[in-house]
PDB file of N, CA and C in Angstrom:
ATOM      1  N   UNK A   1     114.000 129.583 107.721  1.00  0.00           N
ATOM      2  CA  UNK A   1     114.294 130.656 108.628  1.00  0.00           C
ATOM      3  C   UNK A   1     115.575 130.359 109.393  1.00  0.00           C
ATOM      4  N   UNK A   2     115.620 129.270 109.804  1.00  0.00           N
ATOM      5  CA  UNK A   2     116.707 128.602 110.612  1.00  0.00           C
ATOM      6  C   UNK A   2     118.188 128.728 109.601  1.00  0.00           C
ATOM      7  N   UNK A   3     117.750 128.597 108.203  1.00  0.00           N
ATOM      8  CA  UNK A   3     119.009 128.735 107.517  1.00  0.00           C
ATOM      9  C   UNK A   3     119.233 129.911 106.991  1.00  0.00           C
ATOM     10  N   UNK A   4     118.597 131.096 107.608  1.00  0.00           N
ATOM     11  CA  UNK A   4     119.269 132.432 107.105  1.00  0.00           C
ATOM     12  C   UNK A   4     119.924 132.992 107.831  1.00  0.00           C
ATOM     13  N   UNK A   5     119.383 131.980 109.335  1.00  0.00           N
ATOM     14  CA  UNK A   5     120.437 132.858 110.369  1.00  0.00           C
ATOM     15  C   UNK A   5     121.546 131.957 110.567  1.00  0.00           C
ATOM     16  N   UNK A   6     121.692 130.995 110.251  1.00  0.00           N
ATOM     17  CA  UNK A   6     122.731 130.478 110.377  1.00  0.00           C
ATOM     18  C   UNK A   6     123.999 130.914 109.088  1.00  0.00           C
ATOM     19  N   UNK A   7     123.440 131.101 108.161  1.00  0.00           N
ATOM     20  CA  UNK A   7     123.963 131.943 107.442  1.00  0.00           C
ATOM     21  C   UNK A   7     124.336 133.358 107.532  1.00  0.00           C
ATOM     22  N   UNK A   8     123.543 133.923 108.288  1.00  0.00           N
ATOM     23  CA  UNK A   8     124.086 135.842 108.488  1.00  0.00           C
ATOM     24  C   UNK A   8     125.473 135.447 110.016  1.00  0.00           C
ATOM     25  N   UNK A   9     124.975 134.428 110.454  1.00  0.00           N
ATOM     26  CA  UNK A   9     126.489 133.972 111.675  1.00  0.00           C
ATOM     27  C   UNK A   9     127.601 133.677 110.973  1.00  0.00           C
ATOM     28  N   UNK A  10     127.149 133.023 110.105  1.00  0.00           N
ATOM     29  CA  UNK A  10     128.979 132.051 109.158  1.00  0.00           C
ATOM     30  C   UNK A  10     129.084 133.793 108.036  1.00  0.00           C
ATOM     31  N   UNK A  11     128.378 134.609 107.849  1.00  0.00           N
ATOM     32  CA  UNK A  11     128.727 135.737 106.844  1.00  0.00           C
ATOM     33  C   UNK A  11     129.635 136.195 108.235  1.00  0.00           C
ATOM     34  N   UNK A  12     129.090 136.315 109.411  1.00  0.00           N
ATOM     35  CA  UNK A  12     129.412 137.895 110.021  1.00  0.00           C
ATOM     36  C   UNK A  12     131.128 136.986 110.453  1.00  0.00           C
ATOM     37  N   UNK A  13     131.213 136.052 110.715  1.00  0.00           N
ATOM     38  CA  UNK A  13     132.104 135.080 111.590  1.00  0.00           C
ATOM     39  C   UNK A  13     133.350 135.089 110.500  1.00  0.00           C
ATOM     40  N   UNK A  14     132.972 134.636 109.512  1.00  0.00           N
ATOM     41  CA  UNK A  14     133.951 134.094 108.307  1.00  0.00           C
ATOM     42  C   UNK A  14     133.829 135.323 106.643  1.00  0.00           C
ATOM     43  N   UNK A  15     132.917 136.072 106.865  1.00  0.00           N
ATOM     44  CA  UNK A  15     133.021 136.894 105.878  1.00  0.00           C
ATOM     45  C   UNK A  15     132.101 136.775 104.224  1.00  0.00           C
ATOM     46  N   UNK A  16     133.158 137.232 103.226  1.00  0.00           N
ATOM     47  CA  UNK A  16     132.650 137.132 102.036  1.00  0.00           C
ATOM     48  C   UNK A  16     132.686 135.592 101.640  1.00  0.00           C
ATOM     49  N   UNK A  17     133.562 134.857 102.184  1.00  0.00           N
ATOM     50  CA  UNK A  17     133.612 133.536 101.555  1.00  0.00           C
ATOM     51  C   UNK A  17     132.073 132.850 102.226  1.00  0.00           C
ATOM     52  N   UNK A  18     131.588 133.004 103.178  1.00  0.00           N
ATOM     53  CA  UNK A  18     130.479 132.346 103.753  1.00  0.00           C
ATOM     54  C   UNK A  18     129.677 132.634 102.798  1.00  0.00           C
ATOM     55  N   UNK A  19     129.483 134.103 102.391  1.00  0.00           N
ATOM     56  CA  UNK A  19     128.507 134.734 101.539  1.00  0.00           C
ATOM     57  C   UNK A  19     128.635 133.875 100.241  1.00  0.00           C
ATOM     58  N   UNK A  20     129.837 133.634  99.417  1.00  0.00           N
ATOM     59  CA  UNK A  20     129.549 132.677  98.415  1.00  0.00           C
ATOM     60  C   UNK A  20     129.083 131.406  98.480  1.00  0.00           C
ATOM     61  N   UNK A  21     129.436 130.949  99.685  1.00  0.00           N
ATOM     62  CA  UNK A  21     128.763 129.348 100.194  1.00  0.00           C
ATOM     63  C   UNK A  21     127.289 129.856  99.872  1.00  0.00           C
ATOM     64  N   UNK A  22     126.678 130.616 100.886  1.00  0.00           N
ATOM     65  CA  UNK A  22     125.411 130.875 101.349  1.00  0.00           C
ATOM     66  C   UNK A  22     124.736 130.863  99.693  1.00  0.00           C
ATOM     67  N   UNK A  23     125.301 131.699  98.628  1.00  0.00           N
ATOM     68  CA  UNK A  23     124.535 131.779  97.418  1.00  0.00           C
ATOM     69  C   UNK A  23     124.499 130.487  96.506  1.00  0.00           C
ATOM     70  N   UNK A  24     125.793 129.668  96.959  1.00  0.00           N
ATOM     71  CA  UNK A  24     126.126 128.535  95.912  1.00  0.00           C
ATOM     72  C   UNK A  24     125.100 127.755  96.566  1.00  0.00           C
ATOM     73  N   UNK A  25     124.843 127.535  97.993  1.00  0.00           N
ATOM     74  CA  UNK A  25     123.763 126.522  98.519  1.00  0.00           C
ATOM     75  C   UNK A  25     122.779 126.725  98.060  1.00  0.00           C
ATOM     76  N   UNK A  26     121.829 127.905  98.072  1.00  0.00           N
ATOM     77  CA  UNK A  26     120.979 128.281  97.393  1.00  0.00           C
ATOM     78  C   UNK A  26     120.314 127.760  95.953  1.00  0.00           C
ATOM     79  N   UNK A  27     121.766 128.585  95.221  1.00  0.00           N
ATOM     80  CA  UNK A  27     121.335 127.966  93.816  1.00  0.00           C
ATOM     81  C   UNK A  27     121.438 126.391  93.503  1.00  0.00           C
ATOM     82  N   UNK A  28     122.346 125.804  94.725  1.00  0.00           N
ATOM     83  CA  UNK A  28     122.152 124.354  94.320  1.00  0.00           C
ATOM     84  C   UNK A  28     120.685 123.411  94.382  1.00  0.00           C
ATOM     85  N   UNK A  29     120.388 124.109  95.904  1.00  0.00           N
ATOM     86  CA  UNK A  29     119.082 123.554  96.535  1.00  0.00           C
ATOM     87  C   UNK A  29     117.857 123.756  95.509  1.00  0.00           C
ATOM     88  N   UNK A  30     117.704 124.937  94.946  1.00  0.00           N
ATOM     89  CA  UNK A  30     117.324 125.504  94.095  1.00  0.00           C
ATOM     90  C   UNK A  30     116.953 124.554  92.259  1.00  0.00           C
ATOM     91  N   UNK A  31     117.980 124.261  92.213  1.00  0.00           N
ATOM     92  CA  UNK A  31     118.629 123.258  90.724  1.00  0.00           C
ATOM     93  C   UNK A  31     117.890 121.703  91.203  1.00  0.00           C
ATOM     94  N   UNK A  32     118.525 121.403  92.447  1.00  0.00           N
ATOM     95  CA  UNK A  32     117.898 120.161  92.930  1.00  0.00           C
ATOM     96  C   UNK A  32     116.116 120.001  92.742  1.00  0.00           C
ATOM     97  N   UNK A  33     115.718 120.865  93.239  1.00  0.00           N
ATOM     98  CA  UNK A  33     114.565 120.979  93.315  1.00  0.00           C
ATOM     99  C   UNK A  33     113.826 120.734  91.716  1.00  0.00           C
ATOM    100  N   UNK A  34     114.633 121.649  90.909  1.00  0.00           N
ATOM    101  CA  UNK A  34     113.966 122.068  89.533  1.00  0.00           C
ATOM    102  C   UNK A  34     113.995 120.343  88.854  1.00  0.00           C
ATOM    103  N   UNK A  35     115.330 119.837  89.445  1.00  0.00           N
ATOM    104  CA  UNK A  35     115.534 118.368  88.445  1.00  0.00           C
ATOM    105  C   UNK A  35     114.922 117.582  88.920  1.00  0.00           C
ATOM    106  N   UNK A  36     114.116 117.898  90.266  1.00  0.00           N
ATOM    107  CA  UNK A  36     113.262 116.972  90.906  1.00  0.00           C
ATOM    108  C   UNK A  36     111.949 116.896  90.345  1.00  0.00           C
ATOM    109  N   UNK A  37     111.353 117.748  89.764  1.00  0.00           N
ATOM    110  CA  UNK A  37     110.507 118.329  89.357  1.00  0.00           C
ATOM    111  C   UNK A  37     110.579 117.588  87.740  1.00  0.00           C
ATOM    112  N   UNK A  38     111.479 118.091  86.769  1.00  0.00           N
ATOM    113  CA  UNK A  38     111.639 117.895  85.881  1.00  0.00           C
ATOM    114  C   UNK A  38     111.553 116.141  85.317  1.00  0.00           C
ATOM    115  N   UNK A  39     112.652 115.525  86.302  1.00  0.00           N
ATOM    116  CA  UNK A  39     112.159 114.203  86.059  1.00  0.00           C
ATOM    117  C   UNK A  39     111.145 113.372  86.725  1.00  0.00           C
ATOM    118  N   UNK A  40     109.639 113.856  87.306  1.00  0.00           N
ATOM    119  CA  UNK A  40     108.392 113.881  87.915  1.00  0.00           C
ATOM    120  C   UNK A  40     107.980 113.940  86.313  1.00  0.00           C
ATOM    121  N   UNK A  41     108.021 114.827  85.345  1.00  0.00           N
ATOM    122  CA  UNK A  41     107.581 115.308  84.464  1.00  0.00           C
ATOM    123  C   UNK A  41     107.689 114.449  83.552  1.00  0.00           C
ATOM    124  N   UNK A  42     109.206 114.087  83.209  1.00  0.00           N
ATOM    125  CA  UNK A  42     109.410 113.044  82.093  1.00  0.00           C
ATOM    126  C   UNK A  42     109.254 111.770  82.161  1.00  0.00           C
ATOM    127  N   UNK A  43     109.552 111.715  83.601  1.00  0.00           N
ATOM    128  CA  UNK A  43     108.372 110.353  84.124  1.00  0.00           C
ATOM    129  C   UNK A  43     106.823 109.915  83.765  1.00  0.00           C
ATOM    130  N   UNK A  44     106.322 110.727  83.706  1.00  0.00           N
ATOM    131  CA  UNK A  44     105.092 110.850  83.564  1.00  0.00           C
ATOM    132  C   UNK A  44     104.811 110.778  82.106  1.00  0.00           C
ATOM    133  N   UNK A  45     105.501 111.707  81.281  1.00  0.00           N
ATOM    134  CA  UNK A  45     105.548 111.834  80.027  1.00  0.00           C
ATOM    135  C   UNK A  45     105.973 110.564  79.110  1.00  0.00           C
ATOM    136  N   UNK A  46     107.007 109.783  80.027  1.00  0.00           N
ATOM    137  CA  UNK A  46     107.448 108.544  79.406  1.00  0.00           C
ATOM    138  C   UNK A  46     106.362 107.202  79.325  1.00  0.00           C
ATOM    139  N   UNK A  47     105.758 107.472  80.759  1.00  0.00           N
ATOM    140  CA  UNK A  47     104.590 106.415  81.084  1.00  0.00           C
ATOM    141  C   UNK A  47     103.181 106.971  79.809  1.00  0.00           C
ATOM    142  N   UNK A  48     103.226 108.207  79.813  1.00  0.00           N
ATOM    143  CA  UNK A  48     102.043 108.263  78.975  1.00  0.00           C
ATOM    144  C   UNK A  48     102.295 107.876  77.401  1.00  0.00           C
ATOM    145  N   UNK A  49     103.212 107.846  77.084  1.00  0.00           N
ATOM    146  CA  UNK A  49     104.108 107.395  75.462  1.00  0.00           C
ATOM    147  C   UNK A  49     103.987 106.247  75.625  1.00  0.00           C
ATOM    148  N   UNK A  50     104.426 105.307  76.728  1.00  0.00           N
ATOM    149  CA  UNK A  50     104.110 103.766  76.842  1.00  0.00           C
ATOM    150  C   UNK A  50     102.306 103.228  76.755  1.00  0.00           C
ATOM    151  N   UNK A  51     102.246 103.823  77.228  1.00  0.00           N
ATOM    152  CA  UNK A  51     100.337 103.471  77.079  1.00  0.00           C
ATOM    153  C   UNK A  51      99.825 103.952  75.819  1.00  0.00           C
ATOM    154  N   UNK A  52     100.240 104.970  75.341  1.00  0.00           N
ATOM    155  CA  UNK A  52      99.835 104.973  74.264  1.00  0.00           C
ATOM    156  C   UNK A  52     100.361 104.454  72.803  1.00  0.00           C
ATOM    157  N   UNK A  53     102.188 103.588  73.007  1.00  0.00           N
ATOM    158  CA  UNK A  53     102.211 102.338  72.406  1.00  0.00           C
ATOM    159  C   UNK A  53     101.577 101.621  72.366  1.00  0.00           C
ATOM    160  N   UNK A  54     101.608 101.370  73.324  1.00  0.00           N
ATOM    161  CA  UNK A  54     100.767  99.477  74.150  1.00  0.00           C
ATOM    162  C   UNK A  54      98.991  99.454  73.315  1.00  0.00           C
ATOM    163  N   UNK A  55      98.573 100.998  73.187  1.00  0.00           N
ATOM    164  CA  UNK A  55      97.339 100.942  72.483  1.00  0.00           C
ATOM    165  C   UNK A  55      96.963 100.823  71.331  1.00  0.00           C
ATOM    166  N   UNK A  56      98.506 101.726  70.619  1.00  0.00           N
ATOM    167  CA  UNK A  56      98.420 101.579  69.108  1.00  0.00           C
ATOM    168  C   UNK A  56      98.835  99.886  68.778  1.00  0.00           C
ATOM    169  N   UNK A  57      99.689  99.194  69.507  1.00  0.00           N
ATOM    170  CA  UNK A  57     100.094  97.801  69.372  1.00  0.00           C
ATOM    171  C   UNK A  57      99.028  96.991  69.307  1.00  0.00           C
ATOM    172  N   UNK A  58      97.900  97.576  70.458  1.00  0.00           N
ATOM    173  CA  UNK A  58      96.810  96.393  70.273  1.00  0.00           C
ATOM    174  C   UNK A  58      95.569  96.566  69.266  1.00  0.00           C
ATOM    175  N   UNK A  59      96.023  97.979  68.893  1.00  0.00           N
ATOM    176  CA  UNK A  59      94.973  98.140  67.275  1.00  0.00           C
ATOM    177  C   UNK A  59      95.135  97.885  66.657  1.00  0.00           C
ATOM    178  N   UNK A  60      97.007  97.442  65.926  1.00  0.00           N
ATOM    179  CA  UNK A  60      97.498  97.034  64.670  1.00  0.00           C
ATOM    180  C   UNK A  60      97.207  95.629  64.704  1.00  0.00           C
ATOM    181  N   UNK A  61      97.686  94.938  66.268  1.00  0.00           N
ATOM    182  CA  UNK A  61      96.845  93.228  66.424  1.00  0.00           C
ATOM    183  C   UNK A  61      95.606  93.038  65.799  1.00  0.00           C
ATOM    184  N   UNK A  62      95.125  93.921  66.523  1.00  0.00           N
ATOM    185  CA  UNK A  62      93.219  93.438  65.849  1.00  0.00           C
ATOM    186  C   UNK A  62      93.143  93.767  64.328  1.00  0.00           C
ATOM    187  N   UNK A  63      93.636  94.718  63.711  1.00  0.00           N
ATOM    188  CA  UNK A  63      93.238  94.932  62.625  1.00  0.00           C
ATOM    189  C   UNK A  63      93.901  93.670  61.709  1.00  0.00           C
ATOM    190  N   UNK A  64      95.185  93.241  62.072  1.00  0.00           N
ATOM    191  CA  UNK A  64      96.198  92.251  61.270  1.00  0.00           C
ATOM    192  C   UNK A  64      95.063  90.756  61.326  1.00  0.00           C
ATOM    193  N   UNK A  65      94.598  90.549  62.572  1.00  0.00           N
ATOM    194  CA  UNK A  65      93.723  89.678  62.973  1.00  0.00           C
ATOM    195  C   UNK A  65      92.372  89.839  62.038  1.00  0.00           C
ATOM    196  N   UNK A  66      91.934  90.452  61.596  1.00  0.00           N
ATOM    197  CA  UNK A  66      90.815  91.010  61.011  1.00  0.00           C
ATOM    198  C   UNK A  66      91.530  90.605  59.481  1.00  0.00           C
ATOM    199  N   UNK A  67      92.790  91.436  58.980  1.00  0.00           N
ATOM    200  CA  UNK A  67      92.780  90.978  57.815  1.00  0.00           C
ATOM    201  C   UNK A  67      93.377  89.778  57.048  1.00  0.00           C
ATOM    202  N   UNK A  68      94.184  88.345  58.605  1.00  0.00           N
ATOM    203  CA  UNK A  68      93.866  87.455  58.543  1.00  0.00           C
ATOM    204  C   UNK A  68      92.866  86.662  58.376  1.00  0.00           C
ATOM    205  N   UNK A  69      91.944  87.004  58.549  1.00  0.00           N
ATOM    206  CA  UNK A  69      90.311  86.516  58.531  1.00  0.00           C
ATOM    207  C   UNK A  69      90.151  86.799  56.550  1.00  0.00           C
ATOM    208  N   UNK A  70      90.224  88.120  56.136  1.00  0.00           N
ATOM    209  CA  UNK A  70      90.246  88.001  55.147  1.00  0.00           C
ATOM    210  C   UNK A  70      90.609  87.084  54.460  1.00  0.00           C
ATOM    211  N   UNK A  71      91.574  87.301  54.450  1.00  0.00           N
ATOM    212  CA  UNK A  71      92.842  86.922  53.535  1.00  0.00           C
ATOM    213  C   UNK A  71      92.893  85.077  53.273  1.00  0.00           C
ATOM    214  N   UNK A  72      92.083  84.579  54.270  1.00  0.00           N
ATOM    215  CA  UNK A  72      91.752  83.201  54.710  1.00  0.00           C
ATOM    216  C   UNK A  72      90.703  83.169  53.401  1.00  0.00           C
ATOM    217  N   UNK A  73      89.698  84.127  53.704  1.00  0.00           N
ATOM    218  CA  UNK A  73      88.288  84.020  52.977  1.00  0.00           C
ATOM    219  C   UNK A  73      88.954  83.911  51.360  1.00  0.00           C
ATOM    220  N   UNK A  74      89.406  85.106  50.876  1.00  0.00           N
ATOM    221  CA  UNK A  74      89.882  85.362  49.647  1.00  0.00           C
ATOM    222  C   UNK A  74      90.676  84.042  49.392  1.00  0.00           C
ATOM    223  N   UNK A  75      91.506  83.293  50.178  1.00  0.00           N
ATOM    224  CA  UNK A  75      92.269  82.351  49.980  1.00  0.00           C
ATOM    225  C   UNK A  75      91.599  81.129  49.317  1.00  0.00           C
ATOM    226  N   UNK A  76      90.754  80.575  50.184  1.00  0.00           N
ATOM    227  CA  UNK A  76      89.318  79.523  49.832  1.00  0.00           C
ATOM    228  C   UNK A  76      88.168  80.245  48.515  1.00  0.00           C
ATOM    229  N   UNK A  77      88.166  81.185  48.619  1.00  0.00           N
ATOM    230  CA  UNK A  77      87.365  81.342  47.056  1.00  0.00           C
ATOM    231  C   UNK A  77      88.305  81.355  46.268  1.00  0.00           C
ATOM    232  N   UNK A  78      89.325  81.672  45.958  1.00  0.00           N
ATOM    233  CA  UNK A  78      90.417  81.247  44.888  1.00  0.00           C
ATOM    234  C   UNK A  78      90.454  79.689  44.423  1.00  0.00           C
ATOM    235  N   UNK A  79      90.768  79.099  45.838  1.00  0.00           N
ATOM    236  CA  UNK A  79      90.499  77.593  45.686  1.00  0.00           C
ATOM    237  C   UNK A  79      89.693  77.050  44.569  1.00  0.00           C
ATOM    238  N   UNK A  80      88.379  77.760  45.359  1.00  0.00           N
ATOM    239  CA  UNK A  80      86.903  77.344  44.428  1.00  0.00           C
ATOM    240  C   UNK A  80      87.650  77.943  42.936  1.00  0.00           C
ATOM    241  N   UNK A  81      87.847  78.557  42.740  1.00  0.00           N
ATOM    242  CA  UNK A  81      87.780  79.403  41.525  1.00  0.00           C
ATOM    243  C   UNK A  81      88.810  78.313  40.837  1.00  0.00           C
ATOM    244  N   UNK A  82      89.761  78.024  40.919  1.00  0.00           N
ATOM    245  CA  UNK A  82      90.905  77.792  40.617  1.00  0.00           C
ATOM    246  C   UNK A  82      89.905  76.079  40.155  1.00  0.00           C
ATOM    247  N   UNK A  83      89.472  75.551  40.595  1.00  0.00           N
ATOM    248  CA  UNK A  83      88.811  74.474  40.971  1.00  0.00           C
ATOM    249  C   UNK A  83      87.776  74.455  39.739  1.00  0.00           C
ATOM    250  N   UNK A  84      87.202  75.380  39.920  1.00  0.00           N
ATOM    251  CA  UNK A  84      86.559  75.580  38.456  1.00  0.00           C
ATOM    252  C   UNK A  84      87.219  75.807  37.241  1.00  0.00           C
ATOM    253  N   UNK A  85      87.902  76.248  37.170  1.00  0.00           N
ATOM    254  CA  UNK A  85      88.891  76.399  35.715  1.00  0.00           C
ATOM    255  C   UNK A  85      89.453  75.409  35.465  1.00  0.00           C
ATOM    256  N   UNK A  86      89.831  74.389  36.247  1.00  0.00           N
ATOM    257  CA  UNK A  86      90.061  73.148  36.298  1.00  0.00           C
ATOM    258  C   UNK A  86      89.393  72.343  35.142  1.00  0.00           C
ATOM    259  N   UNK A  87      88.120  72.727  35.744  1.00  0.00           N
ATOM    260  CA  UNK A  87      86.977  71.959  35.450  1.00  0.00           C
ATOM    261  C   UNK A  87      86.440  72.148  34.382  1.00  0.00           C
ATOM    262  N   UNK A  88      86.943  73.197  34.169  1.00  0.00           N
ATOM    263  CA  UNK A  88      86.104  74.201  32.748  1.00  0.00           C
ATOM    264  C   UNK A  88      84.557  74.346  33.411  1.00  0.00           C
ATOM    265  N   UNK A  89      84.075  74.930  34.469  1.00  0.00           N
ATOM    266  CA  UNK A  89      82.961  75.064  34.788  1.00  0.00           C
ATOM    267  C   UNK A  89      82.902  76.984  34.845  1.00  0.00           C
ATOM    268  N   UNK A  90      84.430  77.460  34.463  1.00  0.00           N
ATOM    269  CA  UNK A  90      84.146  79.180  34.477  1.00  0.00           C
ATOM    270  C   UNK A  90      83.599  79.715  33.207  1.00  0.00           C
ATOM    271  N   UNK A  91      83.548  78.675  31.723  1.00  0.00           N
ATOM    272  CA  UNK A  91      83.729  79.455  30.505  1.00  0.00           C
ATOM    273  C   UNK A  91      81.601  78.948  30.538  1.00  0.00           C
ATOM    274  N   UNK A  92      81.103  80.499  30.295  1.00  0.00           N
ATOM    275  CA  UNK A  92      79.594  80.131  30.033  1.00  0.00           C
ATOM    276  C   UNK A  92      79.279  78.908  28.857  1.00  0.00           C
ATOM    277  N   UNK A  93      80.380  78.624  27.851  1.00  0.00           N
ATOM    278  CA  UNK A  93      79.740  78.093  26.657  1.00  0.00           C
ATOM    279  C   UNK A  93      79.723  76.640  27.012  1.00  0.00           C
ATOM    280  N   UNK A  94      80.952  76.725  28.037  1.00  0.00           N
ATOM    281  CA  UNK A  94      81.088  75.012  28.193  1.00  0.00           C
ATOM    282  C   UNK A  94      79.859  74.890  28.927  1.00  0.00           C
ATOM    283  N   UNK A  95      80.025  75.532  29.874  1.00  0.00           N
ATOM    284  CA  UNK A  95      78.578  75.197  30.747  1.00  0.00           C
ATOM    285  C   UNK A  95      77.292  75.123  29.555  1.00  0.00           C
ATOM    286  N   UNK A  96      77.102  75.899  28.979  1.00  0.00           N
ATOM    287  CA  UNK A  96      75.564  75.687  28.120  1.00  0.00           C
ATOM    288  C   UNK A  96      75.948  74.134  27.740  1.00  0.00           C
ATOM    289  N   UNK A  97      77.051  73.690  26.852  1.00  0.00           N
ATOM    290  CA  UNK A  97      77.239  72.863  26.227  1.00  0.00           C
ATOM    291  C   UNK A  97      77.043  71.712  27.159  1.00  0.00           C
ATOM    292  N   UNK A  98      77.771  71.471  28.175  1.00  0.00           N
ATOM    293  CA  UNK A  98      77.545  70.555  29.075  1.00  0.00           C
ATOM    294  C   UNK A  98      75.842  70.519  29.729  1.00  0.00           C
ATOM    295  N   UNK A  99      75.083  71.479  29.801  1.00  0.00           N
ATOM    296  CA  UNK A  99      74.073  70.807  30.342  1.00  0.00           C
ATOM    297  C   UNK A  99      73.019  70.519  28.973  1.00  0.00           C
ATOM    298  N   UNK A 100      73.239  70.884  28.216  1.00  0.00           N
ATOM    299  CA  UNK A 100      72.604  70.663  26.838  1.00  0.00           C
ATOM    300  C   UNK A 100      72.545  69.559  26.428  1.00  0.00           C
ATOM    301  N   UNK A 101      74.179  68.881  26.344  1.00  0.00           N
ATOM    302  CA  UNK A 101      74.226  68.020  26.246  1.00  0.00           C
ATOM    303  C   UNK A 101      73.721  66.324  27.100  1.00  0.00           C
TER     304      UNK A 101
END
Protein backbone atom coordinates (compact mmCIF):
# COMPACT_ATOMS: atom_id res chain seq x y z
CA UNK A 1 0.00 0.00 0.00
CA UNK A 2 2.81 2.22 1.07
CA UNK A 3 4.33 1.60 -2.42
CA UNK A 4 1.47 2.72 -4.54
CA UNK A 5 1.41 5.87 -3.03
CA UNK A 6 4.64 6.54 -3.16
CA UNK A 7 4.45 5.79 -6.58
CA UNK A 8 1.19 7.90 -7.68
CA UNK A 9 3.71 11.01 -5.83
CA UNK A 10 6.96 10.21 -8.07
CA UNK A 11 4.04 9.69 -11.27
CA UNK A 12 2.29 13.05 -10.36
CA UNK A 13 5.93 14.91 -9.39
CA UNK A 14 8.13 13.49 -12.26
CA UNK A 15 5.58 12.15 -14.77
CA UNK A 16 5.61 9.34 -17.42
CA UNK A 17 9.16 8.41 -16.64
CA UNK A 18 8.15 7.53 -12.86
CA UNK A 19 5.34 5.54 -14.48
CA UNK A 20 7.97 3.35 -16.32
CA UNK A 21 10.07 2.96 -13.12
CA UNK A 22 6.82 2.13 -11.20
CA UNK A 23 6.03 -0.84 -13.95
CA UNK A 24 9.76 -1.96 -14.39
CA UNK A 25 9.81 -2.34 -10.36
CA UNK A 26 6.94 -4.31 -10.48
CA UNK A 27 7.80 -6.66 -13.08
CA UNK A 28 11.17 -7.01 -11.51
CA UNK A 29 9.87 -7.70 -7.93
CA UNK A 30 7.56 -9.86 -9.62
CA UNK A 31 10.52 -12.11 -11.69
CA UNK A 32 12.41 -12.10 -8.32
CA UNK A 33 9.84 -13.68 -6.64
CA UNK A 34 9.04 -16.32 -9.52
CA UNK A 35 13.08 -17.31 -9.44
CA UNK A 36 12.69 -17.53 -5.84
CA UNK A 37 10.21 -19.90 -6.10
CA UNK A 38 11.59 -21.73 -8.98
CA UNK A 39 14.90 -22.52 -7.44
CA UNK A 40 12.86 -23.75 -3.97
CA UNK A 41 11.63 -26.18 -6.65
CA UNK A 42 14.77 -27.41 -8.28
CA UNK A 43 16.19 -27.57 -5.05
CA UNK A 44 14.01 -29.89 -3.93
CA UNK A 45 13.86 -31.71 -7.14
CA UNK A 46 17.69 -32.04 -7.10
CA UNK A 47 17.67 -33.42 -3.41
CA UNK A 48 14.97 -35.88 -4.40
CA UNK A 49 17.22 -37.29 -7.61
CA UNK A 50 20.06 -37.55 -4.97
CA UNK A 51 18.18 -39.90 -2.65
CA UNK A 52 16.98 -41.66 -5.08
CA UNK A 53 20.68 -42.32 -6.47
CA UNK A 54 22.04 -42.99 -3.15
CA UNK A 55 19.11 -45.84 -3.18
CA UNK A 56 19.57 -47.27 -6.45
CA UNK A 57 23.58 -47.29 -5.43
CA UNK A 58 22.81 -49.24 -2.40
CA UNK A 59 20.69 -51.90 -4.36
CA UNK A 60 23.30 -52.46 -7.05
CA UNK A 61 25.87 -52.95 -3.72
CA UNK A 62 23.75 -55.59 -2.29
CA UNK A 63 22.89 -57.31 -5.28
CA UNK A 64 26.89 -57.26 -6.60
CA UNK A 65 27.45 -58.52 -2.89
CA UNK A 66 24.95 -61.29 -3.35
CA UNK A 67 26.43 -62.26 -6.66
CA UNK A 68 29.85 -62.25 -5.11
CA UNK A 69 28.65 -64.84 -2.80
CA UNK A 70 27.77 -66.73 -5.86
CA UNK A 71 30.29 -66.55 -7.90
CA UNK A 72 32.61 -67.68 -4.78
CA UNK A 73 30.21 -70.82 -4.55
CA UNK A 74 30.36 -71.65 -8.38
CA UNK A 75 34.13 -70.91 -8.04
CA UNK A 76 34.84 -73.85 -5.28
CA UNK A 77 32.57 -76.41 -7.05
CA UNK A 78 34.59 -75.99 -10.18
CA UNK A 79 37.55 -76.61 -7.99
CA UNK A 80 35.90 -79.87 -6.86
CA UNK A 81 35.02 -80.62 -10.33
CA UNK A 82 38.18 -79.80 -11.91
CA UNK A 83 39.71 -82.01 -9.03
CA UNK A 84 37.83 -84.81 -10.13
CA UNK A 85 38.76 -84.94 -13.69
CA UNK A 86 42.02 -84.89 -12.42
CA UNK A 87 41.38 -87.84 -10.84
CA UNK A 88 39.36 -89.52 -13.32
CA UNK A 89 36.67 -89.82 -10.59
CA UNK A 90 33.97 -87.89 -13.32
CA UNK A 91 33.96 -90.82 -16.06
CA UNK A 92 31.16 -93.56 -14.50
CA UNK A 93 33.30 -96.49 -16.06
CA UNK A 94 36.41 -95.60 -14.27
CA UNK A 95 34.58 -95.37 -11.20
CA UNK A 96 32.79 -98.95 -11.69
CA UNK A 97 36.26 -100.14 -12.64
CA UNK A 98 38.01 -98.75 -9.72
CA UNK A 99 35.73 -100.01 -7.09
CA UNK A 100 35.43 -103.42 -8.74
CA UNK A 101 38.57 -103.68 -8.82
Amino acid sequence: MAESATFLKLIESIGFPALIFAVWYLYHRSQVKAWESREVAQSAAWKGQMEAMTEREERVFNLLGGQLEALQCLIGQMARVENKIDTNQHCPIVRRESHAG
